[in-house]
PDB file of N, CA and C in Angstrom:
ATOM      1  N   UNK A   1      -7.883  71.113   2.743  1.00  0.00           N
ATOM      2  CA  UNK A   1      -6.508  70.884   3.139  1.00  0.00           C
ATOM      3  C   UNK A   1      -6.375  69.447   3.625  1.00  0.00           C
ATOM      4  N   UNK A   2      -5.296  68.859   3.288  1.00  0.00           N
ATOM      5  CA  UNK A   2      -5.169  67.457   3.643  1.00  0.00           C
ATOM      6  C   UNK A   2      -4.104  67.353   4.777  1.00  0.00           C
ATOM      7  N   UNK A   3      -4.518  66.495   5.766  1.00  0.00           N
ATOM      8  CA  UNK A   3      -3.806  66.128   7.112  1.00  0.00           C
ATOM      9  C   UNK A   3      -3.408  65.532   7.310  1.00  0.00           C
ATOM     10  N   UNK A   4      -2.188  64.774   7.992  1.00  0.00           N
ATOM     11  CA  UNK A   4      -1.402  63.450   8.240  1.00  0.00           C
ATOM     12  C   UNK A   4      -2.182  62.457   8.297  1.00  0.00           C
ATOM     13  N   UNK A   5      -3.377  62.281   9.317  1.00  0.00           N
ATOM     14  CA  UNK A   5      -4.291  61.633   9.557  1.00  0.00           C
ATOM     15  C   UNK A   5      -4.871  61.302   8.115  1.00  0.00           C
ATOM     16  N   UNK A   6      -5.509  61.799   7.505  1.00  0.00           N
ATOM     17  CA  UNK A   6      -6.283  62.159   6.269  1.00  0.00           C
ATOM     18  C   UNK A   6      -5.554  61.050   5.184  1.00  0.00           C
ATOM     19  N   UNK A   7      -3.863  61.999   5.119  1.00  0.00           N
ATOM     20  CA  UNK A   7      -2.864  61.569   4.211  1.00  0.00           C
ATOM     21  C   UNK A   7      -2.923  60.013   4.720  1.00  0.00           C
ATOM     22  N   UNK A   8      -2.806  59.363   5.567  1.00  0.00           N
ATOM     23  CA  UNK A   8      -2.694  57.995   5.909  1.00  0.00           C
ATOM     24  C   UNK A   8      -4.009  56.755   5.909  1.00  0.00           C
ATOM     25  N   UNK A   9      -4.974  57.476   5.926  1.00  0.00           N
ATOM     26  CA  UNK A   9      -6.098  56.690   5.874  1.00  0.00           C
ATOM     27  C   UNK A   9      -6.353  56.945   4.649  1.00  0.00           C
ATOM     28  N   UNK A  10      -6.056  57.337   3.477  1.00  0.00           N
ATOM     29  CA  UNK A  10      -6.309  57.032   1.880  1.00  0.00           C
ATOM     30  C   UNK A  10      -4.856  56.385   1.384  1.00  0.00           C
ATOM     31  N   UNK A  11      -3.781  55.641   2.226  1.00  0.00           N
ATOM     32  CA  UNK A  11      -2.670  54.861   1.978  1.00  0.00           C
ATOM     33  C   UNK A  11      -2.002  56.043   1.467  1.00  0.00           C
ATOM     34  N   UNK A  12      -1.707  57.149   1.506  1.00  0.00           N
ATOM     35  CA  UNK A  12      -0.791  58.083   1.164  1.00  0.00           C
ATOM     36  C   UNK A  12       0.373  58.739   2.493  1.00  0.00           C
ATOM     37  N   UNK A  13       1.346  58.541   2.087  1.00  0.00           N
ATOM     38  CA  UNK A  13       1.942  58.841   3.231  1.00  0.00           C
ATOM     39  C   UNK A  13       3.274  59.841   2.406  1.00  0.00           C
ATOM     40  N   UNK A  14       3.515  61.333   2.875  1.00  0.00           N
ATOM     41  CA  UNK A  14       4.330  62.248   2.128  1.00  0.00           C
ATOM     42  C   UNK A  14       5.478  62.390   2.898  1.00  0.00           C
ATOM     43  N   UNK A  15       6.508  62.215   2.472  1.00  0.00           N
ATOM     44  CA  UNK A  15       7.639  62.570   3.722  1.00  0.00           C
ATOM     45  C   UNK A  15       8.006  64.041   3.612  1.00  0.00           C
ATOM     46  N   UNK A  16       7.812  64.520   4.705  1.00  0.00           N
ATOM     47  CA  UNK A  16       8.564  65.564   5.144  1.00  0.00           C
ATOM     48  C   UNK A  16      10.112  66.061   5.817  1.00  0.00           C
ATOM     49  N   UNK A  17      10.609  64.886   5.636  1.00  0.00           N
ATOM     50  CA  UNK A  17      11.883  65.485   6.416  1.00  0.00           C
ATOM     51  C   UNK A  17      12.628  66.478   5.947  1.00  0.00           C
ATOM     52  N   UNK A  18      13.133  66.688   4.511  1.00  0.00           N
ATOM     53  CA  UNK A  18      13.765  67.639   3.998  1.00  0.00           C
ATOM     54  C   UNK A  18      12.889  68.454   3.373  1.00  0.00           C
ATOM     55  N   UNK A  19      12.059  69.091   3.604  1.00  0.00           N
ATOM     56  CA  UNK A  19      10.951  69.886   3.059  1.00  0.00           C
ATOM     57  C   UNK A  19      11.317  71.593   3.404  1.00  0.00           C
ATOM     58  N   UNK A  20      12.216  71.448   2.187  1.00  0.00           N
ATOM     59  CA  UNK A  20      13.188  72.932   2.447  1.00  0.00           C
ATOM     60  C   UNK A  20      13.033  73.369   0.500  1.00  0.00           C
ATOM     61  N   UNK A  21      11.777  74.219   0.081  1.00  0.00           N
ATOM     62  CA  UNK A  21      11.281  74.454  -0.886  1.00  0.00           C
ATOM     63  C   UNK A  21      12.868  75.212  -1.589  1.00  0.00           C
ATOM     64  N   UNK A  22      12.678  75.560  -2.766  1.00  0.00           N
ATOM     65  CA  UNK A  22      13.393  76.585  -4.115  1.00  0.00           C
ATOM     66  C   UNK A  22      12.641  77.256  -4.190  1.00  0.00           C
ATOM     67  N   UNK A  23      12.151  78.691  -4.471  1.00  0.00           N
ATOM     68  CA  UNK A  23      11.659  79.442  -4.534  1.00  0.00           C
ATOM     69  C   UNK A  23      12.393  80.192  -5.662  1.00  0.00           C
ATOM     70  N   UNK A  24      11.703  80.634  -6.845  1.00  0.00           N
ATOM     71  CA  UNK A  24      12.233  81.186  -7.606  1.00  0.00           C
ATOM     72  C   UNK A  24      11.985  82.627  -7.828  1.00  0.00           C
ATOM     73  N   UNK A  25      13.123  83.049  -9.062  1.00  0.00           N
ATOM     74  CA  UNK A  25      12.598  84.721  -9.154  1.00  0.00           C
ATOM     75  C   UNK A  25      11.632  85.233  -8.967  1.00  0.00           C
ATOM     76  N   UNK A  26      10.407  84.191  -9.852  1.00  0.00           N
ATOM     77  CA  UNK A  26       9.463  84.940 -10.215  1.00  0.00           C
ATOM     78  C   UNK A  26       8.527  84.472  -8.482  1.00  0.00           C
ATOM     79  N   UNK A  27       8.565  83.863  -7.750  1.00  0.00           N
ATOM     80  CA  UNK A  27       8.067  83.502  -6.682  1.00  0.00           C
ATOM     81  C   UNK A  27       7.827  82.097  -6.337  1.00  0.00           C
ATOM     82  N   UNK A  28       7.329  81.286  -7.344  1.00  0.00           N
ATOM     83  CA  UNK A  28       6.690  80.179  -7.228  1.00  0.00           C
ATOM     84  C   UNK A  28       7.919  78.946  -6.240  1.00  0.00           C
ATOM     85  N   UNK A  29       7.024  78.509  -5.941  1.00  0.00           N
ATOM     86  CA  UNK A  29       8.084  77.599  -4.720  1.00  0.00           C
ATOM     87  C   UNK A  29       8.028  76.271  -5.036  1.00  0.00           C
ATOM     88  N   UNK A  30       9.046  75.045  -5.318  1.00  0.00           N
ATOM     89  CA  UNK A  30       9.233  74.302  -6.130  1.00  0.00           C
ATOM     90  C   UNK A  30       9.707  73.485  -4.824  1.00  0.00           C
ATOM     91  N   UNK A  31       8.424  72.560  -4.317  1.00  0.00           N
ATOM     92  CA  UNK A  31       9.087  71.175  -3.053  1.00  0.00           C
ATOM     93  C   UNK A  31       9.375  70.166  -3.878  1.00  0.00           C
ATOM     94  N   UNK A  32      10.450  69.117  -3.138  1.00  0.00           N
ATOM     95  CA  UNK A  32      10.136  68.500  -3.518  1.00  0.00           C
ATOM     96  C   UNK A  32       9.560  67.013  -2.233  1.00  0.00           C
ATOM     97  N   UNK A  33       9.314  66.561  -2.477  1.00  0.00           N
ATOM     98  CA  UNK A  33       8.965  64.640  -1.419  1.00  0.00           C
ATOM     99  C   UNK A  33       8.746  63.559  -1.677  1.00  0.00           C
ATOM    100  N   UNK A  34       9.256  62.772  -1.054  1.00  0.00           N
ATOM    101  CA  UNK A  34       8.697  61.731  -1.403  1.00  0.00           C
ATOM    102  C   UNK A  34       7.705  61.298  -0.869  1.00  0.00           C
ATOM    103  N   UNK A  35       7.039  60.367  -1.868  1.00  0.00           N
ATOM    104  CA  UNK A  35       5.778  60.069  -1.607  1.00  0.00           C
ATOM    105  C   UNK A  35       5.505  58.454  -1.874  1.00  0.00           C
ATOM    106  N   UNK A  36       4.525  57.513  -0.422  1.00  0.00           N
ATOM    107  CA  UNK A  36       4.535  56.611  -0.599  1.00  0.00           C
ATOM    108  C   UNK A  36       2.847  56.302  -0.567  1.00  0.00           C
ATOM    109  N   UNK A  37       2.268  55.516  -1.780  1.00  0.00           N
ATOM    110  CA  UNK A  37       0.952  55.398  -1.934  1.00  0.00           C
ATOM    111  C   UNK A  37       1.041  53.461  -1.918  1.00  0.00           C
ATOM    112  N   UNK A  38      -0.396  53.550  -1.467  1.00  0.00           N
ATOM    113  CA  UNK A  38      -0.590  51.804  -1.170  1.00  0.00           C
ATOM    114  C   UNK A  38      -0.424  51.191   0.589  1.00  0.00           C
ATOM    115  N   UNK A  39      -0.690  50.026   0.136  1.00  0.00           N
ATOM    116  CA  UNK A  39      -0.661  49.351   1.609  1.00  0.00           C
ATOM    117  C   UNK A  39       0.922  49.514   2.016  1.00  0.00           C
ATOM    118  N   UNK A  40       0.912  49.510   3.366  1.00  0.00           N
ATOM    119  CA  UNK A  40       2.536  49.575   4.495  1.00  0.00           C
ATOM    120  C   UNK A  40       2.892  48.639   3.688  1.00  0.00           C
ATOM    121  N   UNK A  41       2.591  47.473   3.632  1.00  0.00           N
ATOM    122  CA  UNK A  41       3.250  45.991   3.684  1.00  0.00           C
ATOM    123  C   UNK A  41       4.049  46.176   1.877  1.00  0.00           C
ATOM    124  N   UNK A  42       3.136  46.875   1.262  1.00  0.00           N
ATOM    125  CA  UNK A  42       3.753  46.766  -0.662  1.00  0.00           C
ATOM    126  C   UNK A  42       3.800  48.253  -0.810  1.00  0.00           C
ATOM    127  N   UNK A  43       4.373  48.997  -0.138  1.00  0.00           N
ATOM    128  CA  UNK A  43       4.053  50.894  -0.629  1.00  0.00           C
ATOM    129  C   UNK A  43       4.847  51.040  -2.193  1.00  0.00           C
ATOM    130  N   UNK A  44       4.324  51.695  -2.586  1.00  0.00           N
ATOM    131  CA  UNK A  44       5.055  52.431  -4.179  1.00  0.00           C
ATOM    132  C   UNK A  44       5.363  53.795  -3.940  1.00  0.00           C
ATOM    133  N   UNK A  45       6.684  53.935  -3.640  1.00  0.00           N
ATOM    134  CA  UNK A  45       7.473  55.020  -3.671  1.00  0.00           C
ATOM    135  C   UNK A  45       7.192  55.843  -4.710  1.00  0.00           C
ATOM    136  N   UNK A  46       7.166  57.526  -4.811  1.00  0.00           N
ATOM    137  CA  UNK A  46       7.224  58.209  -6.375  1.00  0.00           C
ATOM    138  C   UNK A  46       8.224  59.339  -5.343  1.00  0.00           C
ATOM    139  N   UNK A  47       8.417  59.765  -6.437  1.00  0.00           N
ATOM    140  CA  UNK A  47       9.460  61.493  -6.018  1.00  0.00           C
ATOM    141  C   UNK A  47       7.952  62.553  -6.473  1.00  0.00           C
ATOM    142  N   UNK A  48       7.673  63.452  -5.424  1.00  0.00           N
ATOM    143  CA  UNK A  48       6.870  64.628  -5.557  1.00  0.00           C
ATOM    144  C   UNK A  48       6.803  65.403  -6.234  1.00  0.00           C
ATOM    145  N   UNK A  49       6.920  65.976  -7.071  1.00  0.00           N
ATOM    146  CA  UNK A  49       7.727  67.380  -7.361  1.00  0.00           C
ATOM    147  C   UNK A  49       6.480  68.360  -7.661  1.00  0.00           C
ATOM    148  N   UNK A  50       6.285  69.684  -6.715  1.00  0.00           N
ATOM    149  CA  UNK A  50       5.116  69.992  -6.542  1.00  0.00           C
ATOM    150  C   UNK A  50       5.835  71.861  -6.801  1.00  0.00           C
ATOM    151  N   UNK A  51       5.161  72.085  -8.155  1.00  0.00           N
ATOM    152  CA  UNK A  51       5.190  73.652  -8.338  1.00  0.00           C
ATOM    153  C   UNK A  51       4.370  74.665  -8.232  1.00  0.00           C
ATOM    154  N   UNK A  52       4.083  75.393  -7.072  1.00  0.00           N
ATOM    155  CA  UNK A  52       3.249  76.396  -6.900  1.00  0.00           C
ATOM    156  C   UNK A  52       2.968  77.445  -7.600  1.00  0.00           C
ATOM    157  N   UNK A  53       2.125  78.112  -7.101  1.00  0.00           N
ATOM    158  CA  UNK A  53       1.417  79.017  -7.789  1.00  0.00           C
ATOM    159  C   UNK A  53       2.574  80.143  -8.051  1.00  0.00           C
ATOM    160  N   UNK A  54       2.593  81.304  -9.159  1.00  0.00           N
ATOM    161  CA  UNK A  54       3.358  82.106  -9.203  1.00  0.00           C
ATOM    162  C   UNK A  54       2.961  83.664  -8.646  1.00  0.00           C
ATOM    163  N   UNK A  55       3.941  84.860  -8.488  1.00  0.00           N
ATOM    164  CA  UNK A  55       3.283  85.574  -7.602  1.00  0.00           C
ATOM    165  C   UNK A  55       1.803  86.106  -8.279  1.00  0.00           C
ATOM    166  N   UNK A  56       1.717  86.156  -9.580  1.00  0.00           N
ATOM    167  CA  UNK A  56       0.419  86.619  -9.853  1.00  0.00           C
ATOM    168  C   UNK A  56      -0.781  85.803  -9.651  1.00  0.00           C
ATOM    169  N   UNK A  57      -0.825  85.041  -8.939  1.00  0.00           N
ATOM    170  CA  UNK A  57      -1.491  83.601  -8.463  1.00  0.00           C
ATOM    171  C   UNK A  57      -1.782  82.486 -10.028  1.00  0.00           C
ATOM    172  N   UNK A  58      -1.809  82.520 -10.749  1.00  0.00           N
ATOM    173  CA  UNK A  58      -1.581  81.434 -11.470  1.00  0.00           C
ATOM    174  C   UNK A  58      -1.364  80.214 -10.834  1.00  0.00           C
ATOM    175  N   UNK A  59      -2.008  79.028 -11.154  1.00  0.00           N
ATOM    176  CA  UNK A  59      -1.854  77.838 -10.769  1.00  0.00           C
ATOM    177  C   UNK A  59      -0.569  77.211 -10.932  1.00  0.00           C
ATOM    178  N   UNK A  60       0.074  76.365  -9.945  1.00  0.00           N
ATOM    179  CA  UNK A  60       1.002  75.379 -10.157  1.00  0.00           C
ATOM    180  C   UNK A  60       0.821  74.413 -10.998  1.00  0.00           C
ATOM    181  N   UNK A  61       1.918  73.078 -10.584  1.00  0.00           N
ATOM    182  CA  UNK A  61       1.495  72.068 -11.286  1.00  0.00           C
ATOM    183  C   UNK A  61       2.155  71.100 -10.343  1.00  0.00           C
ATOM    184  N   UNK A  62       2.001  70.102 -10.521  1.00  0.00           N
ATOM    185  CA  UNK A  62       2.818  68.952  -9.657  1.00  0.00           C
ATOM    186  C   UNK A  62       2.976  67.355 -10.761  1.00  0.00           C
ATOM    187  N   UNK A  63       3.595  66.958  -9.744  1.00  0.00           N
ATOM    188  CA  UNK A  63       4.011  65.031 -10.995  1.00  0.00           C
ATOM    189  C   UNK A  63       4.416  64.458  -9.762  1.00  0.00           C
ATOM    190  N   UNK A  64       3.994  63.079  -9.933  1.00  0.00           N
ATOM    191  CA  UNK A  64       4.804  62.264  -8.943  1.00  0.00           C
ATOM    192  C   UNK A  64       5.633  61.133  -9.962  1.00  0.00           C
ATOM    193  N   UNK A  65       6.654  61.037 -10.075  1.00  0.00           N
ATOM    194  CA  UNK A  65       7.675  60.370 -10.917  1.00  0.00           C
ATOM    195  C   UNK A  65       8.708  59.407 -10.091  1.00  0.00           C
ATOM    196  N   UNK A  66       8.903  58.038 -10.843  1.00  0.00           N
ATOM    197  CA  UNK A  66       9.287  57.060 -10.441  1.00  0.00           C
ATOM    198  C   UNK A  66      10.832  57.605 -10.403  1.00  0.00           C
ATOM    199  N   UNK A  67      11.707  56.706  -9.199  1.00  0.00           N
ATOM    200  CA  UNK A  67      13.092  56.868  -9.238  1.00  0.00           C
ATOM    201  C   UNK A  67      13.733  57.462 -10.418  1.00  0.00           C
ATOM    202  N   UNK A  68      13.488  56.315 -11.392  1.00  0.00           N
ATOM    203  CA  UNK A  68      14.449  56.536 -12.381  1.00  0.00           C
ATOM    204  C   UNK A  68      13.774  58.133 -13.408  1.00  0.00           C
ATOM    205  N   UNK A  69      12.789  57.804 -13.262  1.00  0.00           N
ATOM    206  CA  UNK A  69      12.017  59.831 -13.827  1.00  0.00           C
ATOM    207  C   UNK A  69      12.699  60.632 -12.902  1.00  0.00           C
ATOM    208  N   UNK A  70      12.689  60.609 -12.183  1.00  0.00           N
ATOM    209  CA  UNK A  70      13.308  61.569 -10.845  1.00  0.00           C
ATOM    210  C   UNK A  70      14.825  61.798 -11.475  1.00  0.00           C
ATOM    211  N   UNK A  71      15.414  60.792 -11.898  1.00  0.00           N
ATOM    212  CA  UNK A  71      16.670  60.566 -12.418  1.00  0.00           C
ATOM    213  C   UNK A  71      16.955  61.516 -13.634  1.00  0.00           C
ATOM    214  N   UNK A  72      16.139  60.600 -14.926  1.00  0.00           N
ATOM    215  CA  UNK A  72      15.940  61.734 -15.999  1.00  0.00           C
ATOM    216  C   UNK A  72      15.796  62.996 -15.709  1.00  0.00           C
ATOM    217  N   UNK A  73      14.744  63.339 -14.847  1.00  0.00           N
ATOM    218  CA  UNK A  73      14.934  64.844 -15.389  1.00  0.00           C
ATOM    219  C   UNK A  73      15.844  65.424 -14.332  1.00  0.00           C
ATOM    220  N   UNK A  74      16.309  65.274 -13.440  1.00  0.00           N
ATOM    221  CA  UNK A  74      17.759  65.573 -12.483  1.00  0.00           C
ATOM    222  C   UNK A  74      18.889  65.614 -13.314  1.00  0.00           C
ATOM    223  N   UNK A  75      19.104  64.804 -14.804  1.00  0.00           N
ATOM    224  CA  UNK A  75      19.984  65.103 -15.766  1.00  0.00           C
ATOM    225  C   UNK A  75      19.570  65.836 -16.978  1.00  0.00           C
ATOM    226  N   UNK A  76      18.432  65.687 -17.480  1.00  0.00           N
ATOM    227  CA  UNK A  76      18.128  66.726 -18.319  1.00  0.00           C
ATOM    228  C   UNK A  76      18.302  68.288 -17.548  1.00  0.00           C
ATOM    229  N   UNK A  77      17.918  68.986 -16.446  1.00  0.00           N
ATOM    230  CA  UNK A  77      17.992  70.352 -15.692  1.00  0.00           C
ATOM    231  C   UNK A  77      19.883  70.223 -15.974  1.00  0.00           C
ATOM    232  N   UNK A  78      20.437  69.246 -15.146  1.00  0.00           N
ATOM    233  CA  UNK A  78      21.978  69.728 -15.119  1.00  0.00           C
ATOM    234  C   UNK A  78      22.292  70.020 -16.157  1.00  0.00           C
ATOM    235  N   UNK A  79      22.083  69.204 -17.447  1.00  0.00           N
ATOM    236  CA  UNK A  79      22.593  69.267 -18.986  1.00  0.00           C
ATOM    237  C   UNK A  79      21.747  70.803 -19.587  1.00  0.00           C
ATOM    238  N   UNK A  80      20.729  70.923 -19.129  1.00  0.00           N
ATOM    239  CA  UNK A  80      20.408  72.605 -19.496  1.00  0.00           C
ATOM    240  C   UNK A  80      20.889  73.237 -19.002  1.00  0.00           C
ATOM    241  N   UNK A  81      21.279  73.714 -17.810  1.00  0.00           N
ATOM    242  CA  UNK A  81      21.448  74.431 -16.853  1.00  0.00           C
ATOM    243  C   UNK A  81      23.553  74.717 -17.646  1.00  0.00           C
ATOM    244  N   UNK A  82      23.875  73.778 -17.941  1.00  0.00           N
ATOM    245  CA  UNK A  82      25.504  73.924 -18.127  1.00  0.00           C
ATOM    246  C   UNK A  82      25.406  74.183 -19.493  1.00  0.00           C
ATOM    247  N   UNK A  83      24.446  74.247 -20.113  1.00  0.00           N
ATOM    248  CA  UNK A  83      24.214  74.656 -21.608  1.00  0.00           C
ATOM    249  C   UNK A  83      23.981  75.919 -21.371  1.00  0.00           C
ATOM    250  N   UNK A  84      22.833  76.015 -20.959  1.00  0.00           N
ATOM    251  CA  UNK A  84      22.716  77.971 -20.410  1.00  0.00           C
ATOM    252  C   UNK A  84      23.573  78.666 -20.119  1.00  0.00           C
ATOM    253  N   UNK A  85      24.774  78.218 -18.861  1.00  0.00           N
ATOM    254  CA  UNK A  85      25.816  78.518 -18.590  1.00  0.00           C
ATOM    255  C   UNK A  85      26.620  78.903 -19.600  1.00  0.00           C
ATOM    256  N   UNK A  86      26.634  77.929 -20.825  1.00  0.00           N
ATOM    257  CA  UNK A  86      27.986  78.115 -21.727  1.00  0.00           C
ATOM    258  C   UNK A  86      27.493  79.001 -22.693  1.00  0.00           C
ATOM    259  N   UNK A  87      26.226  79.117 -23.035  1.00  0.00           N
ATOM    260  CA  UNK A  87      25.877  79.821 -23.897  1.00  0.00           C
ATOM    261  C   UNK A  87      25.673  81.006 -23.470  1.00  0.00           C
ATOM    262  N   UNK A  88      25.878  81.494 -21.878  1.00  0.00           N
ATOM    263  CA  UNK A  88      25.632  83.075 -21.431  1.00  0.00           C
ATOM    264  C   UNK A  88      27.146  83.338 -21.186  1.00  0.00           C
ATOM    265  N   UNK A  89      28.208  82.667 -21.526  1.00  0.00           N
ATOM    266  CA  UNK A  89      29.704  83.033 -21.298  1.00  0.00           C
ATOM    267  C   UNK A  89      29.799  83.105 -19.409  1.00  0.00           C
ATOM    268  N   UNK A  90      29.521  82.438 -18.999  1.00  0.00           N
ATOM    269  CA  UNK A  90      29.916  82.711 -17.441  1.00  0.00           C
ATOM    270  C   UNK A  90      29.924  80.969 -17.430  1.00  0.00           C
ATOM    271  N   UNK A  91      30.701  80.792 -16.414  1.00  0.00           N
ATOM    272  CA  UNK A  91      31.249  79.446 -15.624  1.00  0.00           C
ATOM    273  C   UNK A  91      30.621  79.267 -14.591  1.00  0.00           C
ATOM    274  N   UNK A  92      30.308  77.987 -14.094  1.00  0.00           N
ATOM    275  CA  UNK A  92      29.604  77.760 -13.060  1.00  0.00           C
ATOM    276  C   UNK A  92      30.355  78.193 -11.655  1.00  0.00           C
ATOM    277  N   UNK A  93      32.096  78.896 -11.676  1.00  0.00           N
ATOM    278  CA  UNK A  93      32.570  78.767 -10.614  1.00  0.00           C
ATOM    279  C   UNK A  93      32.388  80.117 -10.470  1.00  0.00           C
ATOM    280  N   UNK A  94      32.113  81.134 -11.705  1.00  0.00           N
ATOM    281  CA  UNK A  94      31.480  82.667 -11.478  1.00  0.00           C
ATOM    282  C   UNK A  94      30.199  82.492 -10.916  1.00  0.00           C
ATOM    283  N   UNK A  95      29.042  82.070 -11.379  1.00  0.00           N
ATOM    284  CA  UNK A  95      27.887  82.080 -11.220  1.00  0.00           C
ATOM    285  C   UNK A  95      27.299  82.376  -9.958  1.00  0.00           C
ATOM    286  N   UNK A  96      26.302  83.460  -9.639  1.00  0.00           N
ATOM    287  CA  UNK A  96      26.454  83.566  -8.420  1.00  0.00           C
ATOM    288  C   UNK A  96      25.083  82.602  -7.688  1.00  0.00           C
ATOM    289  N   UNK A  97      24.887  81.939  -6.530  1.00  0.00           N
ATOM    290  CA  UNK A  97      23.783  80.739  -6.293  1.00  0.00           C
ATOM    291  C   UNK A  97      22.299  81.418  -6.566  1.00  0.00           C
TER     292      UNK A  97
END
C-alpha cells in the first residue's frame, strides 16, 4: 500500500480533494485524481482515472492522461452516452441518475 509520505518521496503527489468514486452496476468503482509526478519546482500534471476491480474480483485498470486526453475522452463518453440515449428511445430529461 502506498502512503502520502511514500507518494511524495518518489515525486508523486495524488490529490485527494474530490475523491468521491462512481461505482457502477456491476460494482467496480471508477476514481478519478489528479496526479502530479516530478520535481515541486517543474511537476507534470496527468488526470487519474483508476478502475477497480469488479464484484467478482477481476482486476481493474487505470491511465493517467494529459488534460487534453482527459478532454477527449470526457467527449467521446458524452457523445456515447446521448447516442445510447437516442438509440434506447428515452431522453436524458426521463433518464433516471
Amino acid at each position: 500500500m502506498t502512503t502520502a509520505q511514500s507518494e511524495r518521496l518518489h515525486g508523486i503527489e495524488v490529490g485527494r480533494a474530490q475523491e468521491i468514486p462512481l461505482v457502477t452496476r456491476c460494482g467496480r468503482r471508477i476514481e478519478v485524481r489528479c496526479l502530479r509526478l516530478g520535481h515541486p519546482d517543474r511537476p507534470v500534471s496527468r488526470i487519474a482515472l483508476n478502475v477497480g476491480e469488479d464484484q467478482g474480483g477481476e482486476p481493474g485498470v487505470w491511465a493517467a492522461l494529459t488534460p487534453d486526453e482527459a478532454r477527449g475522452l470526457a467527449h467521446l463518453l458524452l457523445q456515447r452516452a446521448g447516442a445510447s440515449e437516442r438509440s434506447a428511445g428515452s431522453s436524458p430529461r426521463n433518464s433516471a441518475p
